[in-house]
Protein backbone atom coordinates (compact mmCIF):
# COMPACT_ATOMS: atom_id res chain seq x y z
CA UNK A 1 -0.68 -20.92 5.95
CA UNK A 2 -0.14 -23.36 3.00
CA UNK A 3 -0.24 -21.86 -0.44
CA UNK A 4 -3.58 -24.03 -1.47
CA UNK A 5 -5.69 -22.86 1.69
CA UNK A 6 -4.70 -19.15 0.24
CA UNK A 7 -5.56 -20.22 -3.49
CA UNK A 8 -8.38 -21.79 -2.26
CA UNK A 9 -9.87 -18.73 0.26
CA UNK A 10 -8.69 -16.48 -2.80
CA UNK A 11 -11.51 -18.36 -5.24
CA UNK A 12 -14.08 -18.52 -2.97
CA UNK A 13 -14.01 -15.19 -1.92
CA UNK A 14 -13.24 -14.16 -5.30
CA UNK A 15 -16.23 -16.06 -6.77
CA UNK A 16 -18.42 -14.26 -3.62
CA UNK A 17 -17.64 -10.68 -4.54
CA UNK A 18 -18.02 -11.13 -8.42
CA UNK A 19 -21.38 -13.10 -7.78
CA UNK A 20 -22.61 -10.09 -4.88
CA UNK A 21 -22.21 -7.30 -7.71
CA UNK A 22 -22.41 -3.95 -5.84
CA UNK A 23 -22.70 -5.40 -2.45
CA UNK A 24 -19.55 -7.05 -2.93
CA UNK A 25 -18.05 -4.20 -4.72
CA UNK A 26 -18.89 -2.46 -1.19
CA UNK A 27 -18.12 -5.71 1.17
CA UNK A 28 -14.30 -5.84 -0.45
CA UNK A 29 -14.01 -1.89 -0.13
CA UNK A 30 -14.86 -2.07 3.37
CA UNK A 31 -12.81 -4.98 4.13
CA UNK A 32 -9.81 -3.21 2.55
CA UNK A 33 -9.76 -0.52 4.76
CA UNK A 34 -10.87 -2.27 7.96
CA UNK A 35 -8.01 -4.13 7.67
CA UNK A 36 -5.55 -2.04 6.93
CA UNK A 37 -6.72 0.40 9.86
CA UNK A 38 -6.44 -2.64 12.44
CA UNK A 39 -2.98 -3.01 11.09
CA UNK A 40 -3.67 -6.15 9.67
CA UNK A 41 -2.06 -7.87 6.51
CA UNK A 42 -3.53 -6.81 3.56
CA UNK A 43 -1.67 -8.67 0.90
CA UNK A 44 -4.41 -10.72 -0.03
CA UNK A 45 -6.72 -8.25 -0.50
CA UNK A 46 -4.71 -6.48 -2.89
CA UNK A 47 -3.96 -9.99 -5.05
CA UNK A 48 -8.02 -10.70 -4.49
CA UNK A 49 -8.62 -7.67 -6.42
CA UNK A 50 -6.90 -9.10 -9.61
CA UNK A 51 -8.54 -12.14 -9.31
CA UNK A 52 -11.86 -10.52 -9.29
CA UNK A 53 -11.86 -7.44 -11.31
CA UNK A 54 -8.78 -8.43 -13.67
CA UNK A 55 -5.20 -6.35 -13.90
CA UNK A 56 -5.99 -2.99 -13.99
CA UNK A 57 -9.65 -2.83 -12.46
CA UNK A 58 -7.98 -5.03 -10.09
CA UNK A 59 -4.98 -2.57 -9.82
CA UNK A 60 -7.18 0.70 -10.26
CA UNK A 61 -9.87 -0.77 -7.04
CA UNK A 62 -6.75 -1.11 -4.66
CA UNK A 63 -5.41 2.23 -5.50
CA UNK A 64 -8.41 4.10 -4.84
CA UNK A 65 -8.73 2.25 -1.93
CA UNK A 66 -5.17 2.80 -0.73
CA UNK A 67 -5.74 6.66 -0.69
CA UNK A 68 -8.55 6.52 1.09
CA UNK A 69 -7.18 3.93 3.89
CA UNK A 70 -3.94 6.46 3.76
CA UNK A 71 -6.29 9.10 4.30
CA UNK A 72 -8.73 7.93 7.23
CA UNK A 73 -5.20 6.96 8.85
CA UNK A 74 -3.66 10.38 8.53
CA UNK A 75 -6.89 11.89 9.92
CA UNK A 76 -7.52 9.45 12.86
CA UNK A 77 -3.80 9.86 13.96
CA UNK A 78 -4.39 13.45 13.76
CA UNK A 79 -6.69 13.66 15.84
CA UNK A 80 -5.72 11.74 18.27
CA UNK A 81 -1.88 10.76 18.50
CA UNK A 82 0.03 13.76 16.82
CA UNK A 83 0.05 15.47 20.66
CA UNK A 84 1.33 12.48 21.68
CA UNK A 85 4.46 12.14 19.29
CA UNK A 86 5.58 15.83 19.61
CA UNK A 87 5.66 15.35 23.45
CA UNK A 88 7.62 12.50 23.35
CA UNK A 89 9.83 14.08 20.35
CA UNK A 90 10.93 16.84 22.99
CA UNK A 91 12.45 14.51 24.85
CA UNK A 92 14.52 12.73 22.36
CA UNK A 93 16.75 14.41 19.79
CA UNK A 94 17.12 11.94 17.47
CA UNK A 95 13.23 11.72 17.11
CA UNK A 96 12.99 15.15 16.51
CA UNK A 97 15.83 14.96 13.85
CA UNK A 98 13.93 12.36 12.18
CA UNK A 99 10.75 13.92 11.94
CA UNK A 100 12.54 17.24 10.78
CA UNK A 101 13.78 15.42 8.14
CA UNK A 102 11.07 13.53 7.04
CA UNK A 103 9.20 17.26 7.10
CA UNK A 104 12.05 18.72 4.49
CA UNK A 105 12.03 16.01 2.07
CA UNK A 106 8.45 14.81 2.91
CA UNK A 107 7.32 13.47 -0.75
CA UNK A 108 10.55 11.82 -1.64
CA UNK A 109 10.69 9.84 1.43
CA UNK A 110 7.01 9.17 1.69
CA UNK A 111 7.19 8.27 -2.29
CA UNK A 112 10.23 5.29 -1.57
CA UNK A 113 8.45 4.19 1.36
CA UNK A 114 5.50 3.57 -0.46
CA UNK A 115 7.22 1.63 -3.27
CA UNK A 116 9.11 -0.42 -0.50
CA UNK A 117 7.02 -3.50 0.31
CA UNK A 118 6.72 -2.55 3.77
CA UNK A 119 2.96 -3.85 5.34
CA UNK A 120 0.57 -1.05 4.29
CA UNK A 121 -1.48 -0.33 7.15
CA UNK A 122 1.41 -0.22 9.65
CA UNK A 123 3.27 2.07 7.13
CA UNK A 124 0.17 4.23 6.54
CA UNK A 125 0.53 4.76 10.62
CA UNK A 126 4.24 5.59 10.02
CA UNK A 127 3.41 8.13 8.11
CA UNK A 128 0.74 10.15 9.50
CA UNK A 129 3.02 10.35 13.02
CA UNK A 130 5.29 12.61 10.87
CA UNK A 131 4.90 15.88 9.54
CA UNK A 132 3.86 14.73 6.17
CA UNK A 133 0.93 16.76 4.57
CA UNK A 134 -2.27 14.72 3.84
CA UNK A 135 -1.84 15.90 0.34
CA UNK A 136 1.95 14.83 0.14
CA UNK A 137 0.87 11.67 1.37
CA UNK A 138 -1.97 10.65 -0.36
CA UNK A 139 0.23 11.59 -3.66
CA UNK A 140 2.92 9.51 -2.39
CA UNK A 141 0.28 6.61 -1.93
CA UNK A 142 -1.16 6.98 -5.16
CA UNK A 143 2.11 6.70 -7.21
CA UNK A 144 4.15 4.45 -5.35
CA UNK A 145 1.65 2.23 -4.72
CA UNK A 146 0.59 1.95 -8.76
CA UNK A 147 3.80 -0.52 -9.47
CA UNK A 148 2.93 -2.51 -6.76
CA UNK A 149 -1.00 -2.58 -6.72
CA UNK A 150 -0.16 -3.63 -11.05
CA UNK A 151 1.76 -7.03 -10.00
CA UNK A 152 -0.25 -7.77 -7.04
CA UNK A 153 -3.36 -7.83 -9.30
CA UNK A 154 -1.58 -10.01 -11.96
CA UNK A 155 -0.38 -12.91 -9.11
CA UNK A 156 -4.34 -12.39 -8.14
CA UNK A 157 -5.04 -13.35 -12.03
CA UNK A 158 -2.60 -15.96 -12.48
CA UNK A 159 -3.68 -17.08 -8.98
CA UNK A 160 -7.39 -17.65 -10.43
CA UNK A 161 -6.56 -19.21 -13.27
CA UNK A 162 -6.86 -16.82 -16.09
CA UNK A 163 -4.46 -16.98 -18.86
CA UNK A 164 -2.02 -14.20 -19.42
CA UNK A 165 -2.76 -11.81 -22.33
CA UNK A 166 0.04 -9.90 -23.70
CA UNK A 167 -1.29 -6.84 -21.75
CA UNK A 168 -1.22 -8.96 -18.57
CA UNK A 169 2.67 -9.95 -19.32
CA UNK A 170 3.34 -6.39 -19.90
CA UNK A 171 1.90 -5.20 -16.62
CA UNK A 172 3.69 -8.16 -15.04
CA UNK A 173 7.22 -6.86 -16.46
CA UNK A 174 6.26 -3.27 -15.57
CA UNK A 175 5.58 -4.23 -11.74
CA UNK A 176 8.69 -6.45 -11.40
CA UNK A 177 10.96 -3.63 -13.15
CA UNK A 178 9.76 -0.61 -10.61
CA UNK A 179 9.92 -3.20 -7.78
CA UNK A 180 13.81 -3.74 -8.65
CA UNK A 181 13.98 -0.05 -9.17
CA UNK A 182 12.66 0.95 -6.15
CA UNK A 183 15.06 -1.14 -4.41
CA UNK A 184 17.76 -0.14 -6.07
CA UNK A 185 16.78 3.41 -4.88
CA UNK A 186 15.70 2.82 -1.25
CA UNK A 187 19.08 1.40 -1.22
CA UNK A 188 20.76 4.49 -2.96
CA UNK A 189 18.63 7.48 -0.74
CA UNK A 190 19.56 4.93 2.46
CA UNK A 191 23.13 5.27 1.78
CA UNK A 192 23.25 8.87 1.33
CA UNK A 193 21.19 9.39 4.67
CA UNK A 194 23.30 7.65 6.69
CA UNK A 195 26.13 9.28 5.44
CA UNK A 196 24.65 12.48 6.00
């Protein structure tokens, strides 16, 4: 999709939600979480919200919303699919290893997934296959996500046309520094697992 179709969706559905007030307050919520329980991509949403509601409304909207679409994940797969995985993890060692290990160092690893910029709904799926707690994940999802859900609602602002306050700059530099961190330690924690 060329980058002015996706500027241009990104105002008008921008300029939509802001007009709707509450309804589309609720319309965007919904949307959020729709998507990112069909697996779908949800990167616009997340730069919409900036565009909309500013930096950190913007920022503060898609966090709240990430727990909960973590959260109706975990419990759907729950419910239905966690049977599923352990049968199939009987029958394959290395499966089982991984999901033991994910269950002794659950936060940590859920915490550098989340920074990663891996597609949220799919990774939200990830996650509730393994033995993570729905508390250790949804505190996973709320911290590594803030970084993230900060610079994706400043491209939403820049992206609409606002100009950049110092506050705005800040959060930019903030975002782009725990990005490169979180690289930089996904690619640390990776190296020590595979050794070990």
């Amino acid at each position: 999709m060329a980058p002015w179709i996706v500027i241009d969706w990104l105002d008008a559905f921008a300029s939509w939600v802001r007009d709707a007030g509450l309804l589309g307050l609720v319309a965007f919520s919904v949307a959020f979480v729709a998507l990112s329980l069909a697996m779908l991509p949800t990167l616009q949403m997340f730069i919409a919200a900036g565009a909309i509601y500013g930096v950190w409304w913007g920022a503060l909207l898609v966090s709240v919303l990430s727990v909960v679409a973590a959260a109706t994940t975990h419990l759907l797969v729950r419910t239905r699919l966690r049977r599923w995985v352990e049968r199939r993890l009987k029958r394959h060692a290395k499966l089982r290893a991984i999901d033991r290990g994910i269950a002794e160092h659950a936060l940590w690893i859920a915490l550098l997934l989340r920074l990663s910029p891996a597609p949220f709904g799919a990774l939200n799926y990830a996650l509730a296959l393994t033995r993570l707690s729905l508390r250790r994940n949804l505190v996973a999802t709320a911290i590594g996500m803030l970084p993230t859900n900060v610079l994706y609602a400043y491209a939403g602002v820049l992206l609409h046309g606002h100009t950049g306050s110092t506050w705005h700059r800040i959060a930019l530099f903030v975002g782009i520094a725990a990005a490169l961190g979180a690289l930089a330690l996904i690619a640390w924690a990776s190296r020590r697992a595979l050794k070990a």
